[in-house]
Protein backbone atom coordinates (compact mmCIF):
# COMPACT_ATOMS: atom_id res chain seq x y z
CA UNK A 1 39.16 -88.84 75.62
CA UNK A 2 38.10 -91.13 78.45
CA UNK A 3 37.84 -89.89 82.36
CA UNK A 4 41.75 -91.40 83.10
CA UNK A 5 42.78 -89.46 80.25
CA UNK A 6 41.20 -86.23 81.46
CA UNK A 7 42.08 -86.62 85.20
CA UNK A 8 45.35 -86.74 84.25
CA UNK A 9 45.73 -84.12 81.97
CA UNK A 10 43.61 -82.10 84.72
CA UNK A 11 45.96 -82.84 87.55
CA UNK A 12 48.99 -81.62 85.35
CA UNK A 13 47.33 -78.38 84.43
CA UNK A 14 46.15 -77.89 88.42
CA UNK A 15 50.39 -78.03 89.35
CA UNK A 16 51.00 -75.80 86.78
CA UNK A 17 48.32 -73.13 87.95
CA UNK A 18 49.89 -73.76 91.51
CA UNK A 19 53.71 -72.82 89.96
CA UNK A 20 52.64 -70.00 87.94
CA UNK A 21 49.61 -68.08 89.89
CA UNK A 22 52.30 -64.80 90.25
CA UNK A 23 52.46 -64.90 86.65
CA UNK A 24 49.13 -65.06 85.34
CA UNK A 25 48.43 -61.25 85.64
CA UNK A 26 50.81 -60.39 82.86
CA UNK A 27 50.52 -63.77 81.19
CA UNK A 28 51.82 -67.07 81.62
CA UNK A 29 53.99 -68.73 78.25
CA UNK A 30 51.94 -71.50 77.14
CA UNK A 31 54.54 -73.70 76.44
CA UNK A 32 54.04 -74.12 80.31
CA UNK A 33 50.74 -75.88 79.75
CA UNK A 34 51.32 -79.81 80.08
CA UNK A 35 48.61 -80.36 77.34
CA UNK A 36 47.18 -77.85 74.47
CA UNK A 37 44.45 -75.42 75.33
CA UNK A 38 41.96 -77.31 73.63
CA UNK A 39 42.77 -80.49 75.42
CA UNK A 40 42.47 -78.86 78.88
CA UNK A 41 39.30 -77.69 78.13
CA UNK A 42 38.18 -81.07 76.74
CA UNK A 43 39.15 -82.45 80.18
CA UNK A 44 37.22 -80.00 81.84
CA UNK A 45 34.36 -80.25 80.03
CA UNK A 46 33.65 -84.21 80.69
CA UNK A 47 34.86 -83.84 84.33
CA UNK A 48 32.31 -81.31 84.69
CA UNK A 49 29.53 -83.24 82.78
CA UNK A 50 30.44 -86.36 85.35
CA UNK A 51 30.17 -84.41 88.65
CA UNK A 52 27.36 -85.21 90.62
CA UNK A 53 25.01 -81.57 91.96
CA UNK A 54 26.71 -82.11 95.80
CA UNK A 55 30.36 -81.71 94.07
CA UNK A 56 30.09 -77.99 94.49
CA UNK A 57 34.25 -77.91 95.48
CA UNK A 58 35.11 -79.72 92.38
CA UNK A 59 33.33 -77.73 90.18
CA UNK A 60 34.18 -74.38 91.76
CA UNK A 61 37.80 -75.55 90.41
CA UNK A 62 36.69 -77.43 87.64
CA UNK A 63 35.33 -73.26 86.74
CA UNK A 64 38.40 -71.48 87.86
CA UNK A 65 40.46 -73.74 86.03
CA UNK A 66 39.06 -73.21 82.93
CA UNK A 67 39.10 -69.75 83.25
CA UNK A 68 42.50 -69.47 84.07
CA UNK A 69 43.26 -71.18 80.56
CA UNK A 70 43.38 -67.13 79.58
CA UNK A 71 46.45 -66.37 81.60
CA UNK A 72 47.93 -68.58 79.18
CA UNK A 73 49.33 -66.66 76.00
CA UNK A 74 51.86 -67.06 73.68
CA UNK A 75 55.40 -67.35 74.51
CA UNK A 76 56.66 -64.30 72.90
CA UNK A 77 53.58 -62.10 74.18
CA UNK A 78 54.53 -63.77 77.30
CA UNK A 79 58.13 -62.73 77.46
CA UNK A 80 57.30 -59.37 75.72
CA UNK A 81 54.78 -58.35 78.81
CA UNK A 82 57.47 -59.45 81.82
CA UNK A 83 60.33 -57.12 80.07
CA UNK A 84 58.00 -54.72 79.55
CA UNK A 85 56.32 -54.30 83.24
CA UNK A 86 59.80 -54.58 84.15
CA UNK A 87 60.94 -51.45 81.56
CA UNK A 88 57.66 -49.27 82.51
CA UNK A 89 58.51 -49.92 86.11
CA UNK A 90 61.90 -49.07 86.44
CA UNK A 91 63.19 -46.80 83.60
CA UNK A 92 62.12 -43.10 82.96
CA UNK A 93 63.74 -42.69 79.16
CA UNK A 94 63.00 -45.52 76.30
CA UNK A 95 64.09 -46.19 73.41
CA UNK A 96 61.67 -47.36 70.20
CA UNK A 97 62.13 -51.14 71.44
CA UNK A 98 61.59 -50.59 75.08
CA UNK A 99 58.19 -48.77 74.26
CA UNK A 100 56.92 -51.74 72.48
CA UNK A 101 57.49 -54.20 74.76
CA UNK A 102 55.82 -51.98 77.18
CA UNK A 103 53.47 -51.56 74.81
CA UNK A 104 53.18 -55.34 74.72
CA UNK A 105 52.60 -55.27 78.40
CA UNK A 106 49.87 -52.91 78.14
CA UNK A 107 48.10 -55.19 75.64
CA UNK A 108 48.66 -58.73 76.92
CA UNK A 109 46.10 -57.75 80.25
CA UNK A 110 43.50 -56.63 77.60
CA UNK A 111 43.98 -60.09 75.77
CA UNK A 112 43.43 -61.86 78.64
CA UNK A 113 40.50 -60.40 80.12
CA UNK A 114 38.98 -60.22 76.28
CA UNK A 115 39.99 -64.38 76.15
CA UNK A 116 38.70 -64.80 79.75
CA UNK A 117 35.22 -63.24 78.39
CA UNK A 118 34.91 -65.60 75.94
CA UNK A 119 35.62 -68.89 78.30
CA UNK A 120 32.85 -67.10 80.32
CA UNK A 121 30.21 -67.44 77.83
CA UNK A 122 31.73 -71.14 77.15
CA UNK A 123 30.58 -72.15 80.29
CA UNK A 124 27.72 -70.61 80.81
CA UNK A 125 26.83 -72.67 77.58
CA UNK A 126 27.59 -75.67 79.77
CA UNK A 127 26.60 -74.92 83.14
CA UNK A 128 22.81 -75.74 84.29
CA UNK A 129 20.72 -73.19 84.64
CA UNK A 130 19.86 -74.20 88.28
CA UNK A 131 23.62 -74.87 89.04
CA UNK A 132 23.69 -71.79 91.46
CA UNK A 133 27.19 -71.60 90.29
CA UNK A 134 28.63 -68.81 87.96
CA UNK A 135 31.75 -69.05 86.03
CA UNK A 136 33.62 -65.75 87.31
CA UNK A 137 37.34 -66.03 88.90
């Protein structure tokens, strides 16, 4: 991947954090994600390698972007979590399949923090050790 590539795949995932920052606390459907996981991160990555030690805005993003990649889950999980905060807000008796998509609900959150974790140690991988920057959102 060369730096056009990545900008641009970069600038498509940045609108798409913009549309769906409501979202990302019960998960966001990845099919919403202009490019693959792995792609986005393989953008980040190089843009972050490029930036100069003064770029301390872009990489502050640069960071936050790539942790936000965890909001991102799988359709059904997803779809599962909306119904289900809606369900566990809203009704008092449930049925079998009402409980599991709260269930779902319950889970996706842990997913995401668990996934979010991981990007964490990612970057810390990739981050210099004088950067003064950390990788938390």
């Amino acid at each position: 991947m060369d730096l056009q590539q990545a900008q641009k795949i970069i600038n498509a995932y940045g609108k798409v954090l913009e549309l769906t920052a409501p979202m990302q606390s019960y998960g966001v459907p990845e099919s919403l994600l202009p490019n693959n996981k792995k792609e986005i991160k393989s953008a980040i990555k190089l843009h972050l390698q490029l930036l100069k030690p003064e770029d301390r805005k872009a990489r502050e993003a640069m960071l936050i972007g790539y942790m936000s990649l965890a909001a991102f889950v799988p359709d059904e999980d997803a779809k599962a979590s909306s119904l289900g905060a809606t369900l566990n807000s809203g009704i008092k008796s449930l049925n079998q399949t009402d409980r599991q998509y709260v269930e779902k609900h319950l889970q996706v959150p842990r997913k995401i923090e668990e996934e979010t974790r991981l990007l964490s140690e990612e970057l810390q991988s990739l981050l210099p050790k004088n950067s003064g920057l950390s990788s938390r959102q």
